[in-house]
C-alpha atoms as a PDB file:
ATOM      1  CA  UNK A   1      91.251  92.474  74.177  1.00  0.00           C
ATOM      2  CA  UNK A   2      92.278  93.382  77.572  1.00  0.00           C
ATOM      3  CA  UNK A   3      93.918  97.221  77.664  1.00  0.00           C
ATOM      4  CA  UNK A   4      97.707  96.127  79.206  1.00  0.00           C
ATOM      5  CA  UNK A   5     100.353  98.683  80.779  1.00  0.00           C
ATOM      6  CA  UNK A   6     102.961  99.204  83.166  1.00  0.00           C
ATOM      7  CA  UNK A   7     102.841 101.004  86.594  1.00  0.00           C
ATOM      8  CA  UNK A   8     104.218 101.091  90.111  1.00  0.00           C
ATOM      9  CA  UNK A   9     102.091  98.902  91.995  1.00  0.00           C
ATOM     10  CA  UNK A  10     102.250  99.642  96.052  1.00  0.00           C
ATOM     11  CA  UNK A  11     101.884  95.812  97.063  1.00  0.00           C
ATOM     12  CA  UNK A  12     104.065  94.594  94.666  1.00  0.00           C
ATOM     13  CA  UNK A  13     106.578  97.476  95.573  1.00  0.00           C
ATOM     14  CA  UNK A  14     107.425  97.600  92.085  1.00  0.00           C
ATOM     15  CA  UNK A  15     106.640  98.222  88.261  1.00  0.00           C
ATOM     16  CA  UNK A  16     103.650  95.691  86.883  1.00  0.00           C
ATOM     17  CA  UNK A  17     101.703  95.130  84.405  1.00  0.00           C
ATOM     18  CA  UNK A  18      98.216  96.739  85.365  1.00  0.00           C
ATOM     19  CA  UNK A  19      94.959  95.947  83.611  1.00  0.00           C
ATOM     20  CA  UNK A  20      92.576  98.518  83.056  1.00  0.00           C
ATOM     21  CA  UNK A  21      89.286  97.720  84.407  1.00  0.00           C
ATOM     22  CA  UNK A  22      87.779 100.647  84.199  1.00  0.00           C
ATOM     23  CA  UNK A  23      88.186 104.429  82.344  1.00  0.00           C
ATOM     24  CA  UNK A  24      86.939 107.353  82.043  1.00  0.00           C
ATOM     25  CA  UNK A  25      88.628 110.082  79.440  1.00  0.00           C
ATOM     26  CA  UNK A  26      87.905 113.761  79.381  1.00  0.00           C
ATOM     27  CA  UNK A  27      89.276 116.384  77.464  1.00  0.00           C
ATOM     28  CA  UNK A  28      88.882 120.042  76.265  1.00  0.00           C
ATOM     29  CA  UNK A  29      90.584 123.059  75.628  1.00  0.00           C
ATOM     30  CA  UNK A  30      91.510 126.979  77.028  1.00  0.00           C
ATOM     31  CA  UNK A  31      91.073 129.634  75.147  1.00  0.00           C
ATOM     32  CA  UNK A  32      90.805 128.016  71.867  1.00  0.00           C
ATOM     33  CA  UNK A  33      94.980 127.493  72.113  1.00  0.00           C
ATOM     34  CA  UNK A  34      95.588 124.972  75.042  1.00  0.00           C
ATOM     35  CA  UNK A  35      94.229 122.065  74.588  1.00  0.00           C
ATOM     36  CA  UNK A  36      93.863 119.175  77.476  1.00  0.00           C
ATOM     37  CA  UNK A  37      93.617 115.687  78.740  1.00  0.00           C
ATOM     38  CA  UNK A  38      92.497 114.472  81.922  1.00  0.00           C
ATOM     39  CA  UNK A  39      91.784 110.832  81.793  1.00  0.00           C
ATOM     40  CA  UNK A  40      90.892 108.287  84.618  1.00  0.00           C
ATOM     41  CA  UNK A  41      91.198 104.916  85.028  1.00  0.00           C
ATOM     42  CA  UNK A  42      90.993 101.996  87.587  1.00  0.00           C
ATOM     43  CA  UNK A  43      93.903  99.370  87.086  1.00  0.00           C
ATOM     44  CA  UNK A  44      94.540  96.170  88.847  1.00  0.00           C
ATOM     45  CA  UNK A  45      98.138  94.519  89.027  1.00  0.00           C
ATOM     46  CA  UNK A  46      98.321  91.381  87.016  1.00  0.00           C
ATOM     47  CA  UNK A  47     100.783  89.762  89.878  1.00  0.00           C
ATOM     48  CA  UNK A  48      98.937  90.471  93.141  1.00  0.00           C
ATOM     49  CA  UNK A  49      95.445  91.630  92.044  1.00  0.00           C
ATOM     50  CA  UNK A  50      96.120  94.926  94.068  1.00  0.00           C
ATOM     51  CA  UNK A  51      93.207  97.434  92.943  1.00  0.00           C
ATOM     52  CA  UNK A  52      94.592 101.231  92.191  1.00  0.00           C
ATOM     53  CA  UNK A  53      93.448 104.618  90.777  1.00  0.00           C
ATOM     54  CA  UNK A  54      95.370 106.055  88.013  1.00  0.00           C
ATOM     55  CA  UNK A  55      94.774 109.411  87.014  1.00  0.00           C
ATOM     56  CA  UNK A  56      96.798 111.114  83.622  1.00  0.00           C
ATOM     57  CA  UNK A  57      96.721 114.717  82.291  1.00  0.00           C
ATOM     58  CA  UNK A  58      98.562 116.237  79.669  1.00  0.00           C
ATOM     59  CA  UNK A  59      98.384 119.513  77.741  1.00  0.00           C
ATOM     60  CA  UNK A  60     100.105 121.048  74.573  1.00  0.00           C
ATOM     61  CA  UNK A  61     101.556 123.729  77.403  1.00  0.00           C
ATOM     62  CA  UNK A  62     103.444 120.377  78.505  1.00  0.00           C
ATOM     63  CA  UNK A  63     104.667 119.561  75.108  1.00  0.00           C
ATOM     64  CA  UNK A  64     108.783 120.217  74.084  1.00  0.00           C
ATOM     65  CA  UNK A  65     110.531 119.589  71.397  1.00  0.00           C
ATOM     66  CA  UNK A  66     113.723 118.182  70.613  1.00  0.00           C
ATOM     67  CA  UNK A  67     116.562 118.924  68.667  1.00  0.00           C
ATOM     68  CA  UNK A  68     115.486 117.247  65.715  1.00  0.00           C
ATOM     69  CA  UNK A  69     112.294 119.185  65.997  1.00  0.00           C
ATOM     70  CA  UNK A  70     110.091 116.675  67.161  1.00  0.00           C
ATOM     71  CA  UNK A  71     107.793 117.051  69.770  1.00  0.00           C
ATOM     72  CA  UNK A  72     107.650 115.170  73.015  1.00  0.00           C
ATOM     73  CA  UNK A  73     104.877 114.648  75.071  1.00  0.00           C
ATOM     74  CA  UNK A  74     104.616 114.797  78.897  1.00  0.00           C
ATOM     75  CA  UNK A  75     102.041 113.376  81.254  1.00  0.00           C
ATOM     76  CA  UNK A  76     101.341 114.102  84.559  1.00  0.00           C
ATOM     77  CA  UNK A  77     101.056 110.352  85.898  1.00  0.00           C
ATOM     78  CA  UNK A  78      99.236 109.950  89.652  1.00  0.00           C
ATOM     79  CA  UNK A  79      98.174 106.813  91.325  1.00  0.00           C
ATOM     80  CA  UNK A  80      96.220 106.413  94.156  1.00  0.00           C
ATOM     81  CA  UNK A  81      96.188 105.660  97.513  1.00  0.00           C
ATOM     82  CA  UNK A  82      99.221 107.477  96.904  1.00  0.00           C
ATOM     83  CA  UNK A  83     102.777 105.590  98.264  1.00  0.00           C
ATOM     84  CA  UNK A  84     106.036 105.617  99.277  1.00  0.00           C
ATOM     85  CA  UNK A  85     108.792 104.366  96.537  1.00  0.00           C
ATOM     86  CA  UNK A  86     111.887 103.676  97.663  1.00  0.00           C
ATOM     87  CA  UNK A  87     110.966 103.188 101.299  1.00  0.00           C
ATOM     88  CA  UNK A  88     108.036 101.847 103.422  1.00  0.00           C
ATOM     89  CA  UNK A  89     106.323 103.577 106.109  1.00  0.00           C
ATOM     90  CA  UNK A  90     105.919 101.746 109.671  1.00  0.00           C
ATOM     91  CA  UNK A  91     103.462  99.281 110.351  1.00  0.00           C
ATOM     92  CA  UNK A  92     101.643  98.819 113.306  1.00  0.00           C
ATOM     93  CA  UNK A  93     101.636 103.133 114.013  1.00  0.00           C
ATOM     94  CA  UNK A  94      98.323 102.123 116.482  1.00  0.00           C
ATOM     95  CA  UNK A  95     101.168 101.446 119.172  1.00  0.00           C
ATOM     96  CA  UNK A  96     102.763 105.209 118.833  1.00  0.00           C
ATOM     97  CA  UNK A  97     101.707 107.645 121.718  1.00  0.00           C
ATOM     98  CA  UNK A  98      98.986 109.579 119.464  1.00  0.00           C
ATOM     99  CA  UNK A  99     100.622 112.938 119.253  1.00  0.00           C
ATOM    100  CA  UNK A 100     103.328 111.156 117.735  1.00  0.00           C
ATOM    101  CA  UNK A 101     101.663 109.132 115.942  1.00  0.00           C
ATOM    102  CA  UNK A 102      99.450 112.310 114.539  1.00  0.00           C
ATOM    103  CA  UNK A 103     102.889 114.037 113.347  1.00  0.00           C
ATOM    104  CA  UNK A 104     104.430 111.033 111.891  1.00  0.00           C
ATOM    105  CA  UNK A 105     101.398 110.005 109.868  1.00  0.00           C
ATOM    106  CA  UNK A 106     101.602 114.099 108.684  1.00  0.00           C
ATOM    107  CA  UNK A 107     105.268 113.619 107.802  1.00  0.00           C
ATOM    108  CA  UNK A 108     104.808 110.473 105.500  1.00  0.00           C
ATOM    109  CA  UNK A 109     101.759 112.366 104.115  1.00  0.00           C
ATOM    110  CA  UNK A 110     103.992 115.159 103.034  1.00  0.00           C
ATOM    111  CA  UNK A 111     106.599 112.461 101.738  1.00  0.00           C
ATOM    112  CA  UNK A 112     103.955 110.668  99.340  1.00  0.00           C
ATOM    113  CA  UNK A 113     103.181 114.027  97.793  1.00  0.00           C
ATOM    114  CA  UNK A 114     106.998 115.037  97.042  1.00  0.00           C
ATOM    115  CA  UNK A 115     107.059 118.098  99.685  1.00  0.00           C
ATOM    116  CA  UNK A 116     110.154 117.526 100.750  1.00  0.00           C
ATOM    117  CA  UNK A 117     110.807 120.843 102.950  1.00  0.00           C
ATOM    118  CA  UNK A 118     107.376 120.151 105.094  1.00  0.00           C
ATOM    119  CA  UNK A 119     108.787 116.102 105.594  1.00  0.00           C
ATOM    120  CA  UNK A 120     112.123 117.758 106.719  1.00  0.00           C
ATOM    121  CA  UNK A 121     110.426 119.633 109.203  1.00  0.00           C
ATOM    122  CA  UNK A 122     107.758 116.828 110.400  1.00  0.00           C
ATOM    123  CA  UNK A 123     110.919 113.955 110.771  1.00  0.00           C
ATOM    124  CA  UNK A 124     112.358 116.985 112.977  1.00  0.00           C
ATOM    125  CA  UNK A 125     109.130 117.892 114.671  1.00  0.00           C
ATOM    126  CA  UNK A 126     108.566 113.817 115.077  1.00  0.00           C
ATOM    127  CA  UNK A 127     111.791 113.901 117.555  1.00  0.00           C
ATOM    128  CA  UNK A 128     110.618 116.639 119.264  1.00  0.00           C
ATOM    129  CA  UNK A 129     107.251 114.645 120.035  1.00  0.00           C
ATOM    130  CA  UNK A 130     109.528 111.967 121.506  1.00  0.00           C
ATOM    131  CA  UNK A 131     111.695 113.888 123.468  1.00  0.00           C
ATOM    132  CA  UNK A 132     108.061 115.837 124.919  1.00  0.00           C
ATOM    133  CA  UNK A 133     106.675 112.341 125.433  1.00  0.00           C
ATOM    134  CA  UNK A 134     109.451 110.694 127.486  1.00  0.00           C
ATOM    135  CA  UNK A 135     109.835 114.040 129.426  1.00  0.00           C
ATOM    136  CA  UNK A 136     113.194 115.450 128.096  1.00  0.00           C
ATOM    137  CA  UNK A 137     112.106 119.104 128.286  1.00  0.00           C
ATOM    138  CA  UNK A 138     115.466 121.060 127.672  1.00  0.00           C
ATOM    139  CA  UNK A 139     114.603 124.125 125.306  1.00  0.00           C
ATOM    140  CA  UNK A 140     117.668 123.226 122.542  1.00  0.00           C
ATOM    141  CA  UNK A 141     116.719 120.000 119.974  1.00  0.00           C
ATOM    142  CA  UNK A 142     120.628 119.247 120.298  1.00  0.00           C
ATOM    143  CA  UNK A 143     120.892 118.844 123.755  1.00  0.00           C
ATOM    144  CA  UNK A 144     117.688 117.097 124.406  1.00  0.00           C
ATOM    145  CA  UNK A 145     118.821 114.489 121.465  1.00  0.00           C
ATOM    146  CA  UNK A 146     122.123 113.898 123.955  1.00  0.00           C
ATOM    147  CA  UNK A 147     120.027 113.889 126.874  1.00  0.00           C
ATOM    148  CA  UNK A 148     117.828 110.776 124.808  1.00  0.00           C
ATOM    149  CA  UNK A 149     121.630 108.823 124.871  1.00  0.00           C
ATOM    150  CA  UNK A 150     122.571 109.760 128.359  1.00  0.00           C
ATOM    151  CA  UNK A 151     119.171 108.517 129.138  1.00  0.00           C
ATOM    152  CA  UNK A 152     119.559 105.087 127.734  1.00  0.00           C
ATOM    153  CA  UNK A 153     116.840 105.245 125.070  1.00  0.00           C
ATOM    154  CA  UNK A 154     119.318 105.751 122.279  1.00  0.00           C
ATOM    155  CA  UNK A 155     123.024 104.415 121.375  1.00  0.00           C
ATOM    156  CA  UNK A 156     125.633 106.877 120.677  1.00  0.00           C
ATOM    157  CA  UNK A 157     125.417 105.906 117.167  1.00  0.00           C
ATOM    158  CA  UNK A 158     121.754 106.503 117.052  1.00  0.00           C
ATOM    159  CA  UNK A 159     121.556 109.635 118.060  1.00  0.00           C
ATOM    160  CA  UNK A 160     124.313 110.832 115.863  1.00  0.00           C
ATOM    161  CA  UNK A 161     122.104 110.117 113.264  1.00  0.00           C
ATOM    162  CA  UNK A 162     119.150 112.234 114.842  1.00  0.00           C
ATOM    163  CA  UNK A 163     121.746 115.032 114.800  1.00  0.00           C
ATOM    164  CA  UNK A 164     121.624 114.738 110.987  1.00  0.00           C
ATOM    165  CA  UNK A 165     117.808 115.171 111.155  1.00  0.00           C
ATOM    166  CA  UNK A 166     117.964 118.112 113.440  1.00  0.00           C
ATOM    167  CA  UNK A 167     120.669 119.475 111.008  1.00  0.00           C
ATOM    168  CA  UNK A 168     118.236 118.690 107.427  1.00  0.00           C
ATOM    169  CA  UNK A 169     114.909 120.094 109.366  1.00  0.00           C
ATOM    170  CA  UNK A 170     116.949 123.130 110.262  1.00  0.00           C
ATOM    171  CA  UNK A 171     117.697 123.846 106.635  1.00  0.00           C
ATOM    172  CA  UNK A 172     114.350 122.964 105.733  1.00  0.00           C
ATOM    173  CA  UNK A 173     112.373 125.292 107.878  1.00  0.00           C
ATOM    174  CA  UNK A 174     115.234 128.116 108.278  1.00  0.00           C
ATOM    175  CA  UNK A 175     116.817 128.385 104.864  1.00  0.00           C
ATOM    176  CA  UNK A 176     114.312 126.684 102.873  1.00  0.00           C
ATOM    177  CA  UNK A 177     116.320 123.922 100.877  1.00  0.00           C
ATOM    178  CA  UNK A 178     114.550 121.002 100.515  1.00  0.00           C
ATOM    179  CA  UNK A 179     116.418 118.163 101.039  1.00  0.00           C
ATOM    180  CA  UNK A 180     117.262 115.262  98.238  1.00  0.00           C
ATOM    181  CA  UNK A 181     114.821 112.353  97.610  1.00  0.00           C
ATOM    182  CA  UNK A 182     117.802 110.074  99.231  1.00  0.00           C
ATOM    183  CA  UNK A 183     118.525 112.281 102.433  1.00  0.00           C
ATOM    184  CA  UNK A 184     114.908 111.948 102.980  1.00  0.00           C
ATOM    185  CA  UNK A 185     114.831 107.840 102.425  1.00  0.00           C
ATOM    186  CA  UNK A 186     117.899 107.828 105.061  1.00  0.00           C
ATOM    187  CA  UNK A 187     116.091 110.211 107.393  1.00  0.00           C
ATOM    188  CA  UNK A 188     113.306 108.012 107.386  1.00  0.00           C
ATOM    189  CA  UNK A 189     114.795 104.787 107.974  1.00  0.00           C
ATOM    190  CA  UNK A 190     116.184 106.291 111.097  1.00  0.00           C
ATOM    191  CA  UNK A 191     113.062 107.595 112.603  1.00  0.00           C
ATOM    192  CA  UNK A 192     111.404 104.002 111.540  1.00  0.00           C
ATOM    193  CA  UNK A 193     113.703 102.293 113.223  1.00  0.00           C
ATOM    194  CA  UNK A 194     113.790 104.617 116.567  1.00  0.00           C
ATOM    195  CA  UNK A 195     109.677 104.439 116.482  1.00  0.00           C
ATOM    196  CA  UNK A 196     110.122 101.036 116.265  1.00  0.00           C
ATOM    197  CA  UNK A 197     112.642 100.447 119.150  1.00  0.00           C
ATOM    198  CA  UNK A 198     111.094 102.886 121.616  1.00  0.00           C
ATOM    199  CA  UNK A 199     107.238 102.125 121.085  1.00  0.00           C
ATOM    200  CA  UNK A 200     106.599  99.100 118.994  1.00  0.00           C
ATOM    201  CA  UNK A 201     108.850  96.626 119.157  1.00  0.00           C
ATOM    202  CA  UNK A 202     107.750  95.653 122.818  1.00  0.00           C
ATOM    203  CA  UNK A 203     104.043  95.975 122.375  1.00  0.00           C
ATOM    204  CA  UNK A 204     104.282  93.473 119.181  1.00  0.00           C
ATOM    205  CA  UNK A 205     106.131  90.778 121.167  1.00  0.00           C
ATOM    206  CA  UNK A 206     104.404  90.999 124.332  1.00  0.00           C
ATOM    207  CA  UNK A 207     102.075  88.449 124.318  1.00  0.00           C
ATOM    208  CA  UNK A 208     104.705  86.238 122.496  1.00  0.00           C
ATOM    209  CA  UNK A 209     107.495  86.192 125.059  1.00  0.00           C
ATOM    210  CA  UNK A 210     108.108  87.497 128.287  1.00  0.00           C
ATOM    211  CA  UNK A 211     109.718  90.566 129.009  1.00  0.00           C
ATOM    212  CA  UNK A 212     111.472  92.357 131.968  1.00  0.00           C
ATOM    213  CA  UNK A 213     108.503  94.755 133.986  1.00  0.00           C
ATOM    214  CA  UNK A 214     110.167  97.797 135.135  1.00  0.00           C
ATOM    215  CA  UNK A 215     106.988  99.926 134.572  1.00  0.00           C
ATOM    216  CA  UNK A 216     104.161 100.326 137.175  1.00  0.00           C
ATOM    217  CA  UNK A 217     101.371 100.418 134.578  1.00  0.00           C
ATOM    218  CA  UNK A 218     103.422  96.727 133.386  1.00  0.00           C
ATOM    219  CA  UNK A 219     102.906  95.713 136.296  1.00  0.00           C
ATOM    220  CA  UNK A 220      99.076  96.339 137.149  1.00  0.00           C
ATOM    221  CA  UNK A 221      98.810  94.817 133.548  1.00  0.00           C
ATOM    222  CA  UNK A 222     100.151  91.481 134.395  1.00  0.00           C
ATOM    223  CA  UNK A 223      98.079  91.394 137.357  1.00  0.00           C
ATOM    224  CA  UNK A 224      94.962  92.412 135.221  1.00  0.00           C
ATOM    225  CA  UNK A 225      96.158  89.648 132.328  1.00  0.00           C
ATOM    226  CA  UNK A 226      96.561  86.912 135.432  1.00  0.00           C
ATOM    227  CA  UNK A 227      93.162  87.593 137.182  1.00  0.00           C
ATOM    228  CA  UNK A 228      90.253  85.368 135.386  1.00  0.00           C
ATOM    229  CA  UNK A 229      86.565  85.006 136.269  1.00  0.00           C
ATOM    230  CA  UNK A 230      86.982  81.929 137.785  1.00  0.00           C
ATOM    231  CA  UNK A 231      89.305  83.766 140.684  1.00  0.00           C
ATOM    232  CA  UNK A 232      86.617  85.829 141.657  1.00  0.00           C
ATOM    233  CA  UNK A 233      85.732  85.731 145.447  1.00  0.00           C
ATOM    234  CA  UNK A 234      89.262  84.096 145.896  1.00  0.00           C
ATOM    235  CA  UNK A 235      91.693  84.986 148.708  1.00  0.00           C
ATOM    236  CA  UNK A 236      95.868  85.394 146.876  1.00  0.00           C
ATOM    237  CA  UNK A 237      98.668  87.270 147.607  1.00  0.00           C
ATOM    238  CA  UNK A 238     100.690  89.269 144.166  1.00  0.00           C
ATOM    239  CA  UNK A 239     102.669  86.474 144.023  1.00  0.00           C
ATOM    240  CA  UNK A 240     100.367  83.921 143.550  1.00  0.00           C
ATOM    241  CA  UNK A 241      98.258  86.372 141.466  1.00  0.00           C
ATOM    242  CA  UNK A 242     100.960  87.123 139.623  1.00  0.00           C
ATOM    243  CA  UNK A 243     102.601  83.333 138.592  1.00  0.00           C
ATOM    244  CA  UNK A 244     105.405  83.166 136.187  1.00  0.00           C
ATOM    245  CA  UNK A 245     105.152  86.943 135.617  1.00  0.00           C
ATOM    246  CA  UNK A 246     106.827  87.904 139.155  1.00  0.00           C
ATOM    247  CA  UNK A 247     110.295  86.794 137.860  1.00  0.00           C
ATOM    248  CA  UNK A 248     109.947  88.990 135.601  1.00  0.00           C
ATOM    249  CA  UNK A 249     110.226  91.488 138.397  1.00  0.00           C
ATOM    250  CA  UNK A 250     113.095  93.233 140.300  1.00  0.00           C
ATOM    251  CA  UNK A 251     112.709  92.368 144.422  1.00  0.00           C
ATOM    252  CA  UNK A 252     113.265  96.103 144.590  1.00  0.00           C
ATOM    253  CA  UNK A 253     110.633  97.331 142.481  1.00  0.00           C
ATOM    254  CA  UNK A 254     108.370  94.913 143.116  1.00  0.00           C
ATOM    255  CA  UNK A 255     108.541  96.298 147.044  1.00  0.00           C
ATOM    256  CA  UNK A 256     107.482  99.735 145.390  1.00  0.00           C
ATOM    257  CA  UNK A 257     105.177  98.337 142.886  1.00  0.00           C
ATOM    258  CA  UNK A 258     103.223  97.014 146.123  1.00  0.00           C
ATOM    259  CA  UNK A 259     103.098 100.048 148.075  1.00  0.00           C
ATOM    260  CA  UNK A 260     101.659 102.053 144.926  1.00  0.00           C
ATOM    261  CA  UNK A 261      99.005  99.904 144.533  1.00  0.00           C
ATOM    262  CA  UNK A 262      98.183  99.369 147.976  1.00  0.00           C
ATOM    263  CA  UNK A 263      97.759 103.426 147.625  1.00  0.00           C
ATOM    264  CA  UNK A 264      95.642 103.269 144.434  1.00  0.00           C
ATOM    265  CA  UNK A 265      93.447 100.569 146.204  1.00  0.00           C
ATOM    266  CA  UNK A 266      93.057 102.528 149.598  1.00  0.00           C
ATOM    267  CA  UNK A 267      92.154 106.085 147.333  1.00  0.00           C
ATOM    268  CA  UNK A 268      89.662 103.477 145.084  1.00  0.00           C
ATOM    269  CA  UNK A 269      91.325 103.143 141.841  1.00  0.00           C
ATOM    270  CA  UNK A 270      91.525 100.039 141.789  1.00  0.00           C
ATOM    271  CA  UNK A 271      88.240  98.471 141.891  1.00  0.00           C
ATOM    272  CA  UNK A 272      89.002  94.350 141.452  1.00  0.00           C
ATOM    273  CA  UNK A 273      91.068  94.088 144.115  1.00  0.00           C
ATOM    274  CA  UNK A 274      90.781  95.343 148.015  1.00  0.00           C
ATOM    275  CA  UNK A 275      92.919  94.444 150.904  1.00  0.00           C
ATOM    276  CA  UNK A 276      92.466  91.627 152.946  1.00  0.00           C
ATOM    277  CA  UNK A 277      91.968  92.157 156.515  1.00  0.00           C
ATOM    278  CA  UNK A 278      92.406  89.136 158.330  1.00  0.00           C
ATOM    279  CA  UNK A 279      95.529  87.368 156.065  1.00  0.00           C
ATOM    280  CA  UNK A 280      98.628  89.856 156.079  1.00  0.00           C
ATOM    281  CA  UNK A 281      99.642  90.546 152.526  1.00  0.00           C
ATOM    282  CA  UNK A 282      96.490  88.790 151.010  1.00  0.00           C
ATOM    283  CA  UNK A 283      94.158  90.269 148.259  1.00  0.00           C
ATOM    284  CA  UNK A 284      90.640  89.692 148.064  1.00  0.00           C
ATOM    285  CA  UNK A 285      89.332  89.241 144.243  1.00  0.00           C
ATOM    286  CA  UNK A 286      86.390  90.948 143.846  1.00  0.00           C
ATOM    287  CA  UNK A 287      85.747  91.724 140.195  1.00  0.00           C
ATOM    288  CA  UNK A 288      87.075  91.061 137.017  1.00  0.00           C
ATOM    289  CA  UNK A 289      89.502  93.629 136.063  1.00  0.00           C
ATOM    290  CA  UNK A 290      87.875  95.774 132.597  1.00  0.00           C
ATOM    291  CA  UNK A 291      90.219  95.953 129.661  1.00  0.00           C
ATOM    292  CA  UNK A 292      91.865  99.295 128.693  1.00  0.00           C
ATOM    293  CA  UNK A 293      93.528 100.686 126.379  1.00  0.00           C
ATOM    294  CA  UNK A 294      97.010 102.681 126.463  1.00  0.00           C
ATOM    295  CA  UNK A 295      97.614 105.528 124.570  1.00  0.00           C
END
């Protein structure tokens, strides 16, 4: 008969009945008084098939009793690949500038294993690494969190709420109170949802619908998506390089787009496209643009 019990499973984001497929039990004892359990097993939910590691120990140290006298027994329950409860962490972290990325996937490391002060601190350290990467360099957290409204990357509301993160970390790291189990949750949402706006959202949508280019490295990738083997040799201007992605573009940036990579292609940084000498404001095709990657 099959062994049957109930744990959290991570896919089903919920209790389940687990089968036990495999086990391993070990026990013992300390000092010929304390005696131990330390049993493993590998479970599999019953609703989604989702393989786990669950791992149990339990001593008589860990034993109480109650009022009537009777004992009660306490286990120290893990599963692995450990997980988040209550909340989920972000998909799709590949997108986030690495440093960021490196501190958030620290933080929700931290949050799986219940340290609560060190995920304070990491959500806090995790706006720093945003204000660093979009260049807000003022030496005070609170100002450079106004400076991210004034900017435009965050509503007023939003950055309220990164106030409250400042104002948690702060505690965290200065006074040492670890915040509750639902600050955190809250905390988290916010920062998964500001990730998401800033450095995700775009990327996952990009080759779904078009978007507004107000970026130069946008810019050189449209041209680099529009260019094809086939072109190779040819003789176009941006615009026709460019098709249906040059409404995408403001007439004034697009002026200063131009110039810059007229520059890049004069100092040879650009190695698919040179300048045409006999048509004014022509391109000649020579290459294949190579794919890169931005991080």
């Amino acid at each position: 008969m099959e062994k049957i019990d109930t744990y959290y499973c991570r896919n089903c984001k919920g209790q389940r009945n687990q089968k036990i497929v495999a086990e391993k039990k070990t026990s013992g004892s300390v000092e010929d008084y304390i005696q131990w359990i330390d049993n493993y097993f590998i479970i599999e939910c019953l609703g989604c098939n989702n393989i786990s590691f669950l791992k149990i120990y339990s001593d008589t140290e860990m034993t109480h009793y109650n009022d009537y006298g009777e004992p009660d027994y306490e286990e120290d329950i893990k599963i692995f690949p450990l997980y988040l409860e209550n909340i989920d962490e972000l998909n799709h972290t590949y997108y986030l500038p690495q440093k960021i990325r490196s501190i958030y996937n620290e933080t929700i490391t931290a949050l799986k294993n219940n340290i609560n002060i060190l995920a304070a601190g990491g959500l806090r350290a995790t706006i720093e690494a945003i204000c660093n990467h979009l260049k807000i360099k003022k030496a005070d957290l609170s100002i450079r969190i106004d400076l991210l409204h004034e900017k435009g990357y965050l509503s007023l509301n939003e950055s309220k709420r990164l106030h409250s993160i400042r104002f948690l970390g702060n505690d965290a790291l200065h006074e040492m109170e670890a915040p509750k189990n639902d600050q955190i949750v809250i905390l988290l949402e916010i920062v998964n949802h500001l990730l998401e706006n800033l450095f995700i959202q775009d990327k996952k949508i990009v080759d779904k619908i078009e978007i507004v280019i107000d970026k130069y490295e946008d810019f050189m990738k449209a041209i680099r998506n529009n260019i094809s083997e086939k072109q190779i040799g040819e003789v176009k201007s941006i615009n026709e390089i460019l098709g249906k992605s040059r409404r995408l573009i403001k007439p004034k940036l697009f002026t200063s787009f131009v110039e810059e990579l007229n520059n890049e292609i004069k100092d040879s940084k650009v190695d698919f496209l040179t300048v045409n000498e006999e048509f004014e404001n022509k391109y000649n095709i020579v290459k294949k643009p190579e794919f890169t990657f931005d991080f």
